[in-house]
Protein backbone atom coordinates (compact mmCIF):
# COMPACT_ATOMS: atom_id res chain seq x y z
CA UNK A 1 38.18 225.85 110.47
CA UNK A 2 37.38 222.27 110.24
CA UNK A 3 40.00 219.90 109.42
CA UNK A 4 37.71 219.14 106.17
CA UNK A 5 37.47 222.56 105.26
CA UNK A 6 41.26 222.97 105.61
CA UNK A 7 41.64 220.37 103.07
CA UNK A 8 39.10 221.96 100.71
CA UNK A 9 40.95 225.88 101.05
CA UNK A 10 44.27 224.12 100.50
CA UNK A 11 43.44 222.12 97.54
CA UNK A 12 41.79 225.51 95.87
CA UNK A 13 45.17 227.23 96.60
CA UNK A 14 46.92 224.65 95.01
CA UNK A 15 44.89 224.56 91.88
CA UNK A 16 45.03 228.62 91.85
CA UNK A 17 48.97 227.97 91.98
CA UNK A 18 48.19 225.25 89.29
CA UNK A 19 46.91 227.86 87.05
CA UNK A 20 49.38 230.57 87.21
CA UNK A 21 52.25 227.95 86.57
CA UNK A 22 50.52 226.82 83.82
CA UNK A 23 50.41 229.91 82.03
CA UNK A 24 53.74 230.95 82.90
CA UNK A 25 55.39 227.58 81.45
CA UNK A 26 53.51 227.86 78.46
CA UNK A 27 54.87 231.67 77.02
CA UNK A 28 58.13 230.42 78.44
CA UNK A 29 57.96 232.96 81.71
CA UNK A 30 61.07 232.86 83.46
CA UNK A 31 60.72 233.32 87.18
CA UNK A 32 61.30 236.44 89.11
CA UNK A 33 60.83 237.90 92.72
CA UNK A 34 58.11 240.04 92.10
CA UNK A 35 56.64 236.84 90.76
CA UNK A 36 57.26 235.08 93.58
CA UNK A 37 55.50 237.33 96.19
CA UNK A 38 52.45 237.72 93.68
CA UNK A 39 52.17 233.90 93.89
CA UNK A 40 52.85 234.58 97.78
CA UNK A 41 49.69 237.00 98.00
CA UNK A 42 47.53 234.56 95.62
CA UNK A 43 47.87 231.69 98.55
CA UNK A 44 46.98 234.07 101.27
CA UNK A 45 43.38 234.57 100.02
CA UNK A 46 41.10 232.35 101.40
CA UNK A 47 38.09 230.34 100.23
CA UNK A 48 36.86 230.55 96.41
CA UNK A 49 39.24 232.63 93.85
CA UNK A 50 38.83 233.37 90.21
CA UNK A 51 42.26 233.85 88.38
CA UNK A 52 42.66 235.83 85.36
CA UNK A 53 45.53 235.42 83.54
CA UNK A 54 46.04 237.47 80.35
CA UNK A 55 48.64 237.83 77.21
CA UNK A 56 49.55 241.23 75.87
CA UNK A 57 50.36 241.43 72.51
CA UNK A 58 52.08 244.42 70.34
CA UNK A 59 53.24 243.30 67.16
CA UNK A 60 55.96 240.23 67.15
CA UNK A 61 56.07 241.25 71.12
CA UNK A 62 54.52 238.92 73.66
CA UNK A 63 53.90 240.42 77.41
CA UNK A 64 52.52 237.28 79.50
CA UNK A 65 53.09 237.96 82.97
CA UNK A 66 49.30 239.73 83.87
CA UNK A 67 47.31 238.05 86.69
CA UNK A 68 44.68 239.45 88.67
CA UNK A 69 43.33 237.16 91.32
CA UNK A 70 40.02 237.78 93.26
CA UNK A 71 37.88 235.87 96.08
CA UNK A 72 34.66 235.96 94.54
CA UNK A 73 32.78 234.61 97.49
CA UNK A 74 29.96 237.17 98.13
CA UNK A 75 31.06 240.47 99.51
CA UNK A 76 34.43 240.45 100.71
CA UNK A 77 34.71 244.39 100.76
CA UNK A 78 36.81 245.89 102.86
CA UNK A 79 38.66 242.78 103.78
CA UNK A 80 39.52 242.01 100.47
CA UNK A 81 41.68 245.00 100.38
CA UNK A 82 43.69 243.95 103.02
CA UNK A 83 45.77 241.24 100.56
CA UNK A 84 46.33 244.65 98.33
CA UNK A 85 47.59 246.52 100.82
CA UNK A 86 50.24 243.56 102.10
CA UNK A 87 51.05 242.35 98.14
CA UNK A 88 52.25 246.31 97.99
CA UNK A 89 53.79 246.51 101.36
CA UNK A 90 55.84 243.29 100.42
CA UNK A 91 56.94 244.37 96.99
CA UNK A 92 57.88 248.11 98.68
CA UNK A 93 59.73 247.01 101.23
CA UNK A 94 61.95 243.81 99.19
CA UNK A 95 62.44 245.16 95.90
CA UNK A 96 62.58 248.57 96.47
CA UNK A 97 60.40 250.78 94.15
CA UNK A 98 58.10 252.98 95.94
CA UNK A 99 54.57 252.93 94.76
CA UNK A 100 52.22 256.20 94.63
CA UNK A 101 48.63 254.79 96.61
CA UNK A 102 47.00 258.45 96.84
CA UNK A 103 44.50 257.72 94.37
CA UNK A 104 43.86 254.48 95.89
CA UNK A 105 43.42 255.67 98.93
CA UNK A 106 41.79 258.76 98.58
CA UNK A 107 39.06 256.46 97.56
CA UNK A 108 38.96 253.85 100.37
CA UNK A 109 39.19 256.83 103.17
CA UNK A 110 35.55 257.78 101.04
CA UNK A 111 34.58 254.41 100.35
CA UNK A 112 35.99 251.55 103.10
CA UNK A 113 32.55 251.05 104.40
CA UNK A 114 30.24 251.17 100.99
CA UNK A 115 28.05 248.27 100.62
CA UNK A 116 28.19 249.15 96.96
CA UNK A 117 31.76 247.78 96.43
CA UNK A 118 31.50 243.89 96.24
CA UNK A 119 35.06 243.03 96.73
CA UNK A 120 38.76 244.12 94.58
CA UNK A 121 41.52 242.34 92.30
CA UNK A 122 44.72 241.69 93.28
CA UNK A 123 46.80 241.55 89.89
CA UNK A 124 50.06 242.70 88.53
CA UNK A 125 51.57 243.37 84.80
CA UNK A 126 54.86 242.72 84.64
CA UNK A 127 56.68 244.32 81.64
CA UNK A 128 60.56 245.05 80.74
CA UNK A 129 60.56 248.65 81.84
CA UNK A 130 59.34 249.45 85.29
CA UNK A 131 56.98 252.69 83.61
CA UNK A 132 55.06 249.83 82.23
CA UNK A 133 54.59 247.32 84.62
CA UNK A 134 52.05 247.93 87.43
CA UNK A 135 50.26 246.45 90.42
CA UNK A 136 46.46 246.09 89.70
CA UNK A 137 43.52 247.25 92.40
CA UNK A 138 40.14 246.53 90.69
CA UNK A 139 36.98 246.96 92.20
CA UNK A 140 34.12 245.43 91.60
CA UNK A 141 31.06 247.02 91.82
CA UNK A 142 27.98 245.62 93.65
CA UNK A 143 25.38 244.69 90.42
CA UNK A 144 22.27 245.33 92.09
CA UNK A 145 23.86 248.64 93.72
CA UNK A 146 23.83 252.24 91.85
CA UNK A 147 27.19 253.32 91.60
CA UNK A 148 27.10 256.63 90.80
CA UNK A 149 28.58 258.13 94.06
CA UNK A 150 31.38 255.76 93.73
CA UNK A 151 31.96 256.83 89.95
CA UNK A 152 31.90 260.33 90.45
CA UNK A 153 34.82 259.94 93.20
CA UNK A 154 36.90 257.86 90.85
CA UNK A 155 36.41 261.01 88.14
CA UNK A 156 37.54 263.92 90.23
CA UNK A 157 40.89 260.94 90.94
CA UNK A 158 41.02 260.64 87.04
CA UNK A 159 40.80 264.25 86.59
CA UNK A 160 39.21 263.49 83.02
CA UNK A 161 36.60 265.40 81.00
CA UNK A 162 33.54 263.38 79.25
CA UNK A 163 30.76 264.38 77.15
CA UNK A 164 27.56 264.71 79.23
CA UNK A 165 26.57 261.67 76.44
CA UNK A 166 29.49 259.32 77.89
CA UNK A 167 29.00 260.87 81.43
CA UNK A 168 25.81 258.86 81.65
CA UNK A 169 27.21 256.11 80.89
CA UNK A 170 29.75 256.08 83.65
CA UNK A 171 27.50 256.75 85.77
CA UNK A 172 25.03 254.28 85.30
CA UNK A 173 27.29 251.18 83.64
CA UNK A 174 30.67 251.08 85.72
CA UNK A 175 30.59 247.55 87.18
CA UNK A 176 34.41 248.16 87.76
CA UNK A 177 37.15 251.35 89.27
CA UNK A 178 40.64 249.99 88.70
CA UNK A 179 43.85 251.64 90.42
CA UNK A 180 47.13 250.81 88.38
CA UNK A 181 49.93 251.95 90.49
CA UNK A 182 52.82 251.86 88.32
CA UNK A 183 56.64 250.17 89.15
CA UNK A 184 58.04 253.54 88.06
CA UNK A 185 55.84 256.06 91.24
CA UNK A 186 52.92 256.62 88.62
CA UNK A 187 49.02 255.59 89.10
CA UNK A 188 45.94 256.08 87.19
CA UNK A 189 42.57 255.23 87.15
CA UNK A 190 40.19 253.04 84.68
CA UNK A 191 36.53 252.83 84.87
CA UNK A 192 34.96 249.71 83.18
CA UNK A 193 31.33 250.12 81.69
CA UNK A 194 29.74 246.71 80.61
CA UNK A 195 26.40 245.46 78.55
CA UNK A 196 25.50 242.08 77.75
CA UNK A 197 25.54 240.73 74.01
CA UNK A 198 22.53 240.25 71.58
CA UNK A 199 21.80 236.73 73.39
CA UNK A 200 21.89 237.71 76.77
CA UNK A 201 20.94 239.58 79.96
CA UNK A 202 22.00 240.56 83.32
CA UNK A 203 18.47 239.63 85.59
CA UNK A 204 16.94 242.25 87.34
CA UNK A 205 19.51 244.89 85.79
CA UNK A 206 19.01 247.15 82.73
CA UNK A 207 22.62 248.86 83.37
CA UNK A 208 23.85 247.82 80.51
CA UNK A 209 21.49 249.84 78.25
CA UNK A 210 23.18 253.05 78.52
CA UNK A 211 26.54 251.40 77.37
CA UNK A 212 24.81 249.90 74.56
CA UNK A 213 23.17 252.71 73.13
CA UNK A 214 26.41 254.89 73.40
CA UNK A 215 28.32 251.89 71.51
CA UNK A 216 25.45 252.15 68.70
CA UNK A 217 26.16 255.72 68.51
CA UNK A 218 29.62 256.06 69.09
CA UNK A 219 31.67 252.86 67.29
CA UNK A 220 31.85 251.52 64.39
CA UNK A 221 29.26 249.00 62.73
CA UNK A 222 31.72 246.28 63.09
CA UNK A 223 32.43 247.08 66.70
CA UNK A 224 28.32 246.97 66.91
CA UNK A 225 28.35 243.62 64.87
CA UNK A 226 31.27 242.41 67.55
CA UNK A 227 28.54 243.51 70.77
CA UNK A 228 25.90 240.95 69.40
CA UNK A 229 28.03 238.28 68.93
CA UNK A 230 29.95 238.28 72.38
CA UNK A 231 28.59 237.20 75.79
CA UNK A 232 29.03 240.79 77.10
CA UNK A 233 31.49 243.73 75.78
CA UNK A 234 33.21 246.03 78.54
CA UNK A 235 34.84 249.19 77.82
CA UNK A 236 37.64 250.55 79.65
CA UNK A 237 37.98 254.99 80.29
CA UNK A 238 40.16 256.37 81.48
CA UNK A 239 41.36 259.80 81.00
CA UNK A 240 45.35 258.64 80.18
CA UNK A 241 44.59 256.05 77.26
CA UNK A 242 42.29 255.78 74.19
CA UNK A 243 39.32 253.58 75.40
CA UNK A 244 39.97 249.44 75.28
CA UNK A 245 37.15 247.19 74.24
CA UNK A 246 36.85 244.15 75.69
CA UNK A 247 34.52 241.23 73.76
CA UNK A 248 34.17 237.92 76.67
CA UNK A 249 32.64 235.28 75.62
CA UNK A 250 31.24 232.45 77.59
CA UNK A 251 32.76 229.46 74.82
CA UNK A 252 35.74 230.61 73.82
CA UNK A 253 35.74 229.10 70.46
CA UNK A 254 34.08 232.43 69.76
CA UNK A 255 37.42 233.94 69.38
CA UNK A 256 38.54 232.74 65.96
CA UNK A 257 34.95 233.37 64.32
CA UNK A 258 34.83 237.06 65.25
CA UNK A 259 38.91 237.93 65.34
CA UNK A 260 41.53 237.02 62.44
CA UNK A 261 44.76 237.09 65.06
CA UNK A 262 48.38 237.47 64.13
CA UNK A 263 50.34 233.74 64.89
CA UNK A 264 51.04 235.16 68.30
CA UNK A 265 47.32 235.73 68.88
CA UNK A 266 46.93 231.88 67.44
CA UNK A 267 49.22 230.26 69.82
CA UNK A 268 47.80 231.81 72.64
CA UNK A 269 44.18 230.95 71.77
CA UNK A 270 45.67 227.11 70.97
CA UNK A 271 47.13 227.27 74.11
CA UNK A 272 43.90 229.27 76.33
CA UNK A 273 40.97 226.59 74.58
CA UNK A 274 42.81 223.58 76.38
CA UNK A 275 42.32 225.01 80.03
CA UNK A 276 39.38 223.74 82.29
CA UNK A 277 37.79 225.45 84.92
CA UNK A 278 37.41 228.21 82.87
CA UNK A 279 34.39 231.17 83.12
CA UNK A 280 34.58 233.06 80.20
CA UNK A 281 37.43 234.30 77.76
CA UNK A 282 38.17 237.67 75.69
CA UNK A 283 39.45 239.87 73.42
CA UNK A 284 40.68 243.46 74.36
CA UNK A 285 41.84 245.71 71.56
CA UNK A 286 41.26 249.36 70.34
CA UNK A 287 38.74 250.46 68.00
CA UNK A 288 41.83 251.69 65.70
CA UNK A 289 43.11 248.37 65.93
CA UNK A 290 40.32 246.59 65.03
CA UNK A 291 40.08 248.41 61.63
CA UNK A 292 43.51 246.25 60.36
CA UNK A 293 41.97 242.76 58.37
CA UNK A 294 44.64 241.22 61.29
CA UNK A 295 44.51 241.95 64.90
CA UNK A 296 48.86 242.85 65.53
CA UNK A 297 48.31 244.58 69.10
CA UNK A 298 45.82 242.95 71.55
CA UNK A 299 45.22 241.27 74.36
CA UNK A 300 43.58 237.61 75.40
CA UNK A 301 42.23 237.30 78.61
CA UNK A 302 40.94 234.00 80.06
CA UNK A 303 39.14 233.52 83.56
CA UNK A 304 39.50 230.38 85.53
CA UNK A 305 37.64 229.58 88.92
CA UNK A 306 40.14 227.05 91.71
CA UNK A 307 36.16 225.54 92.78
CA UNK A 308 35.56 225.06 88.93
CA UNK A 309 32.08 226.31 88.76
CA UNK A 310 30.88 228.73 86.47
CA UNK A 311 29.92 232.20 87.99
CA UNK A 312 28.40 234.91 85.36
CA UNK A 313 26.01 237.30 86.29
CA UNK A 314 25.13 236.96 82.78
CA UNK A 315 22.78 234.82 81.78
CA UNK A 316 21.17 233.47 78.40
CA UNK A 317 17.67 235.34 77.47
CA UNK A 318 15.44 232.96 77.34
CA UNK A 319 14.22 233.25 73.87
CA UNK A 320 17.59 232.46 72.75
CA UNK A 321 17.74 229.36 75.12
């Protein structure tokens, strides 16, 4: 590494640090060990990073300690799971909860050398019980790739049952197989189907469509009204939880047009709309939520990059340029 390079990686650590900090002193986060090593982890990756820092929301209740950090450099796969694997080795071995990796790894032994798996998260959600906080494993999915082998391994590990309707779906519009291995010896699994918003695309992909047509037959108009508005929607299954929709939007003074928040939700957004270096923000909430005139449990999710450049695989359709 070149003594200019050097300079370049450390500064992008320091910015990534930057951004965590940030977050944390703003919803009043008070320091803790596991905090500590996550911060650890997030200076031992290398190169470019996107950091995505998110506030939970239930009721009068705010939960802000939810990072995932990724190097979104190209294809980082399988290397990129190494910083997992240490992040969990550290918190294992110095605080002293012991974390279940079977489904986790069950899928690498399949999976380790798949050019269809672009690189993976490393995050954690930090909440007052350990049943509810978790370490985060997200993969993301090579776009141009068809990830139907890797989906259907990730739904024997979920051990879920879908309509043959939402089974396409899965099969054809995961872009993302999260592991949440739980503080408390638990783990799941989430796969995230995606499809861009009225105004845009994702070049040389039609993915999306098969997401899209399910939400047009499946939600509710307003969900459908909330699709065409946003940048690009993602929906979270999983067989444990009631599926979690998830509006991003490229200008994040989106947010208040299309969501009337509860003043939790509105000093978050104050705070989020100041940041720069940001990609894209969003909204995750259930469809039963969303049929309240006033969102009460949510989540806001923001994206920053440490090189400050924006990087969507989403792009504006042309006639809408």
């Amino acid at each position: 590494m070149t003594l200019t390079s050097m300079l370049t990686n450390n500064h992008l650590k320091a910015r990534r640090l930057q951004f965590l900090r940030s977050h944390q002193e703003a919803f009043d986060v008070e320091p803790t060990f596991m905090l500590s090593l996550f911060e650890e982890a997030v200076l031992g990756i290398e190169e470019t990073c996107g950091v995505e820092s998110k506030c939970n929301v239930e009721k009068d209740q705010l939960f802000a300690i939810d990072f995932q950090v990724c190097n979104d450099q190209g294809r980082t796969w399988p290397m990129s799971l190494t910083h997992a694997v240490k992040f969990m080795d550290k918190i294992e071995s110095t605080v002293g909860v012991r974390l279940n990796r079977n489904l986790l790894e069950q899928f690498a032994t399949l999976h380790l050398d798949s050019h269809k798996i672009q690189d993976n998260t490393v995050g954690i959600d930090l909440r007052p019980r350990n049943e509810d906080s978790c370490i985060k494993v997200y993969l993301h999915l090579a776009p141009e790739e068809e990830p139907e082998e890797l989906v259907r391994t990730a739904l024997e590990l979920d051990g879920g049952s879908y309509s043959p309707e939402l089974l396409q779906v899965l099969l054809k519009s995961t872009i993302v197989i999260g592991f949440n291995l739980f503080l408390n010896g638990y783990s799941d699994v989430e796969l995230w189907a995606a499809c861009p918003g009225e105004q845009y695309e994702v070049p040389n992909s039609d993915r999306g469509k098969y997401l899209k047509q399910y939400v047009q037959n499946n939600f509710s108009q307003k969900i459908n009204d909330l699709l065409r508005e946003s940048t690009f929607l993602v929906v979270s299954f999983s067989n444990q939880k009631e599926p979690a929709l998830i509006f991003h939007y490229e200008d994040i003074k989106e947010i208040p047009k299309n969501f009337l928040l509860n003043s939790l939700g509105d000093r978050i957004y104050s705070f989020c709309q100041s940041r720069d270096c940001m990609t894209y923000a969003g909204v995750a909430v259930t469809e039963r939520e969303l049929e309240k005139d006033r969102l009460e449990n949510f989540s806001i999710l923001y994206n920053q990059r440490d090189e400050c450049k924006p990087l969507l695989h989403i792009k504006k359709r042309e006639d809408f340029s």
